[in-house]
C-alpha atoms as a PDB file:
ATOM      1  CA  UNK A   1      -5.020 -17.377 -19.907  1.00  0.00           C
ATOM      2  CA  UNK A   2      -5.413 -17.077 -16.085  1.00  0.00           C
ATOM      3  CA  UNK A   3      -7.755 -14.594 -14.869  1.00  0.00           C
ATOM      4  CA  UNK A   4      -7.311 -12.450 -11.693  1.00  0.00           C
ATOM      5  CA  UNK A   5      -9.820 -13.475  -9.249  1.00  0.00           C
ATOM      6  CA  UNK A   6     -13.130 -11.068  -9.248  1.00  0.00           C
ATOM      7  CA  UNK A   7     -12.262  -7.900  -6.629  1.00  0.00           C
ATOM      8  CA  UNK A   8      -8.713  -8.285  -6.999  1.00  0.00           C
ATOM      9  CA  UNK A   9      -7.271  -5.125  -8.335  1.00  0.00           C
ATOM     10  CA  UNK A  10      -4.824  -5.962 -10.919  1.00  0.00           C
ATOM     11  CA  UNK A  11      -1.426  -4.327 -11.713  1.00  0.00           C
ATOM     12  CA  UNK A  12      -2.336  -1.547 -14.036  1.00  0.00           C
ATOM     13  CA  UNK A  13      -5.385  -0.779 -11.423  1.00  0.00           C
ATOM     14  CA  UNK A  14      -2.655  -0.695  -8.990  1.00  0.00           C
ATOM     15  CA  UNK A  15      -0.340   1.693 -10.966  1.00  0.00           C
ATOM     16  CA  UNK A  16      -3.132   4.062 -11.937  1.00  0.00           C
ATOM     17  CA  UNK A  17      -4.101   4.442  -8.020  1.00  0.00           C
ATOM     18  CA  UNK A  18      -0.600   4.691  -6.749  1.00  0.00           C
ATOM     19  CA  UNK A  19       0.194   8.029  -9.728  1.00  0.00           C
ATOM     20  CA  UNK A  20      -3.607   9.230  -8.478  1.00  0.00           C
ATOM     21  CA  UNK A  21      -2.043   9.150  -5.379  1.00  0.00           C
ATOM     22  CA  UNK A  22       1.352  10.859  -5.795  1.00  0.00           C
ATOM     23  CA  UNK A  23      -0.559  13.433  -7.709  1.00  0.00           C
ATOM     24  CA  UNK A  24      -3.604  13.769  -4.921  1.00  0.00           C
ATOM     25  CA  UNK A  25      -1.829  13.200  -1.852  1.00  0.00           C
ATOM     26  CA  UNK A  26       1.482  14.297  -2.406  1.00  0.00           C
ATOM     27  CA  UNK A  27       0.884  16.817  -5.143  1.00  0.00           C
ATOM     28  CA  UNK A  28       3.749  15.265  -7.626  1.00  0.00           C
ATOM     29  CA  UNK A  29       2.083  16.981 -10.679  1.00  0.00           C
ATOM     30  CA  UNK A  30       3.463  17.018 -13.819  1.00  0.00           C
ATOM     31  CA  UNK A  31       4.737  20.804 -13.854  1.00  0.00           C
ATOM     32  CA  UNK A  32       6.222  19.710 -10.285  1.00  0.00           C
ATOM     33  CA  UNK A  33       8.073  16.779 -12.422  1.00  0.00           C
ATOM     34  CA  UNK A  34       9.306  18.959 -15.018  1.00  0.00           C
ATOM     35  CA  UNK A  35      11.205  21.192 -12.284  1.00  0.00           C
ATOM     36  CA  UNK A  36      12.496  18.443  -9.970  1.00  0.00           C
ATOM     37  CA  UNK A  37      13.171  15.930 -12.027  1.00  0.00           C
ATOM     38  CA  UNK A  38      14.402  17.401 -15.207  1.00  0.00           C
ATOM     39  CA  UNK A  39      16.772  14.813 -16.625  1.00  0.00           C
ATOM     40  CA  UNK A  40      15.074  11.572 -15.903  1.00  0.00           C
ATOM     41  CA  UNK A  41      15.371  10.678 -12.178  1.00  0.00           C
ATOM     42  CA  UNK A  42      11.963   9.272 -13.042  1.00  0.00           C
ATOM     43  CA  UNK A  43      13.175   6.829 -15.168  1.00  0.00           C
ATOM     44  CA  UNK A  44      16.472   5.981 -12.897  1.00  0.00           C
ATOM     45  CA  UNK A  45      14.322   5.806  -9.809  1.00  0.00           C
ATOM     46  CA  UNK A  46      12.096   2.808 -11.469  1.00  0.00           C
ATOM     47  CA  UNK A  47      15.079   1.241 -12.522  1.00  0.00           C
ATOM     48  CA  UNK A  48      16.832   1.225  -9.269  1.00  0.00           C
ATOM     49  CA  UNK A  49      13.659   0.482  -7.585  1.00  0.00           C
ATOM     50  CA  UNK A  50      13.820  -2.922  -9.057  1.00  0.00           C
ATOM     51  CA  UNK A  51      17.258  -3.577  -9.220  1.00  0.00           C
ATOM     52  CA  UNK A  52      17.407  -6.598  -7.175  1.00  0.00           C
ATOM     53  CA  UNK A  53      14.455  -7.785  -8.382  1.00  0.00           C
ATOM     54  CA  UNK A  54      12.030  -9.327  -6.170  1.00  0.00           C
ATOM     55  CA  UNK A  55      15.056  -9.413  -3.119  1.00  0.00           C
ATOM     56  CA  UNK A  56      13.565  -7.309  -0.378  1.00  0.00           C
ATOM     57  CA  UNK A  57      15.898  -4.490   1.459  1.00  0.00           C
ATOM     58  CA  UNK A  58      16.201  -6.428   4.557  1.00  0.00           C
ATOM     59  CA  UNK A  59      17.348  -9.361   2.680  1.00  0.00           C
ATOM     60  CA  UNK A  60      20.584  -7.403   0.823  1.00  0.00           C
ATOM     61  CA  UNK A  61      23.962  -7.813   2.016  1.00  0.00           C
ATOM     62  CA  UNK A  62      25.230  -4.681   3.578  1.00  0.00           C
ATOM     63  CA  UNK A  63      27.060  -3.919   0.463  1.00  0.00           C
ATOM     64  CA  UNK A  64      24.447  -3.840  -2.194  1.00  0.00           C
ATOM     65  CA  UNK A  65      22.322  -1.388   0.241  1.00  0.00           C
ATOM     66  CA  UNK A  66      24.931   0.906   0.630  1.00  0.00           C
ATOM     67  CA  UNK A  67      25.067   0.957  -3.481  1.00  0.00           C
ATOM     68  CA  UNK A  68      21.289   1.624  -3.462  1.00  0.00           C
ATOM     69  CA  UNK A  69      21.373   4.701  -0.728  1.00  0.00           C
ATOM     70  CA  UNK A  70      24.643   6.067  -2.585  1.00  0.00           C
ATOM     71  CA  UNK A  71      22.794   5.927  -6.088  1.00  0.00           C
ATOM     72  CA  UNK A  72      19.487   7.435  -5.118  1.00  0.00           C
ATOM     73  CA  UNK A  73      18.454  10.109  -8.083  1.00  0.00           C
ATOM     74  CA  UNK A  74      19.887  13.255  -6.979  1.00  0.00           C
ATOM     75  CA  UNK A  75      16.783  15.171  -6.699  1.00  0.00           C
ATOM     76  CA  UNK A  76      15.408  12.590  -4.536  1.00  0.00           C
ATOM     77  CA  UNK A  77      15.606  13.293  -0.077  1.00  0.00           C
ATOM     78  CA  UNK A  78      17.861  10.598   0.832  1.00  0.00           C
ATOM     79  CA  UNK A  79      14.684   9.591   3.618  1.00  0.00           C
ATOM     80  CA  UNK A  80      12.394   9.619   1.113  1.00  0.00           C
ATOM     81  CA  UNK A  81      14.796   7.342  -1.228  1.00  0.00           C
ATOM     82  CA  UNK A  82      15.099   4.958   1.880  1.00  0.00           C
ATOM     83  CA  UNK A  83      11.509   4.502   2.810  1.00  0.00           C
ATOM     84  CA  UNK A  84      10.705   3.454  -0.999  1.00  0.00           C
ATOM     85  CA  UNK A  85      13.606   0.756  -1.087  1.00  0.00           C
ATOM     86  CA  UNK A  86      12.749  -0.654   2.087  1.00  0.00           C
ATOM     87  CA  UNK A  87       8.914  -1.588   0.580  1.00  0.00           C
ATOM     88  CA  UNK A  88       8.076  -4.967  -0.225  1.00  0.00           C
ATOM     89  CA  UNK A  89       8.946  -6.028  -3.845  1.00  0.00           C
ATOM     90  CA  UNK A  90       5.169  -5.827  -4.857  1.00  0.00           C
ATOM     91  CA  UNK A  91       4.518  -2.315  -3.799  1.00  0.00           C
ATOM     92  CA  UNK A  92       8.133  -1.252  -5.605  1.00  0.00           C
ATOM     93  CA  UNK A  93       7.101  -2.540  -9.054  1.00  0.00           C
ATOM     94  CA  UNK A  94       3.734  -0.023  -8.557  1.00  0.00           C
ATOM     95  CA  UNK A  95       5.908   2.149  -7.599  1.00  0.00           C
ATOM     96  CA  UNK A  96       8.604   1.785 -10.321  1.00  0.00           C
ATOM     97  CA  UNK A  97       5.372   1.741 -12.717  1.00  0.00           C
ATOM     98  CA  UNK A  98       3.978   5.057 -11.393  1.00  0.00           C
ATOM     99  CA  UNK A  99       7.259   6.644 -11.876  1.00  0.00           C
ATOM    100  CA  UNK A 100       7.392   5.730 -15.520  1.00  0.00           C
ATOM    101  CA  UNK A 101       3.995   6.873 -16.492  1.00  0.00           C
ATOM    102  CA  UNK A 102       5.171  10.310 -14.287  1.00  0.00           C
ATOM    103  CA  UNK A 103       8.479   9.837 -17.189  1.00  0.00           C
ATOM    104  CA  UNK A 104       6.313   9.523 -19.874  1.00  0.00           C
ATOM    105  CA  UNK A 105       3.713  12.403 -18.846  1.00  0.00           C
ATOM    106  CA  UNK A 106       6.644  14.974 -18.146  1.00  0.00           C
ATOM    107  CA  UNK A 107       8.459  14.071 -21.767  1.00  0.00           C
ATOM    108  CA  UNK A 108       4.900  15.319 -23.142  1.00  0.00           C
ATOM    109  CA  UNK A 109       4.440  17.931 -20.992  1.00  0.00           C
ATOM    110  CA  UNK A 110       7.807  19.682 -22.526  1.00  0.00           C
ATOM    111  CA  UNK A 111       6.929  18.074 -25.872  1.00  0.00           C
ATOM    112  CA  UNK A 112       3.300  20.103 -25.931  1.00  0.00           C
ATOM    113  CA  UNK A 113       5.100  22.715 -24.537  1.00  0.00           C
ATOM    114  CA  UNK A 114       7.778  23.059 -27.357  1.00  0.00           C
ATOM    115  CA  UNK A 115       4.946  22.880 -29.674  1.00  0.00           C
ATOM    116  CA  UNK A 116       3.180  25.791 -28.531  1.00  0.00           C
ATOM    117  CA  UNK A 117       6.413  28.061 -28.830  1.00  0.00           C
ATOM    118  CA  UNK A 118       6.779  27.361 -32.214  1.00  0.00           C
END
């Protein structure tokens, strides 16, 4: 097995800070994903962040960009949508990754929360 080299942070470092930092910086808490993101726009935002796999924006014929704008999640700002499809491939898959542990967090959120109503 090939080792990351020492001080290299590797992916699941990278995921952990980038959620840290949604949370943090941007204050995308859970109880802010359960009320904007109800029906898993998480979970279609990861997906279409990686849709042409390690192709960056730039790269796309006009076409294929125009089919990622037009599909953005719909409670995602169109600017905001833009500015995470025109990242490098790397910093998408953190990205994508963040997003699904946000998924996964929210789906227990209302889990817990069904739980304690019953």
């Amino acid at each position: 097995m090939t080792e990351i080299k020492q001080g290299h942070k590797t992916g699941i470092d990278l995921i952990d800070a980038e959620r840290a930092k949604q949370i943090t910086k941007h204050k995308y808490t859970v109880e802010h994903d359960v009320k904007t993101h109800p029906n898993g726009e998480l979970a279609e935002a990861a997906g279409m962040l990686l849709f042409q796999f390690d192709k960056e924006y730039d790269e796309l014929p006009e076409k294929a960009k125009k089919m990622l704008i037009y599909s953005q999640p719909r409670t995602f700002a169109r600017a905001y949508w833009i500015t995470l499809l025109e990242k490098p491939y790397k910093e998408r898959v953190v990205i994508a990754a963040s997003f699904l542990a946000a998924e996964r967090d929210r789906l227990d959120y209302l889990e817990q929360q069904k739980d304690g109503d019953e």
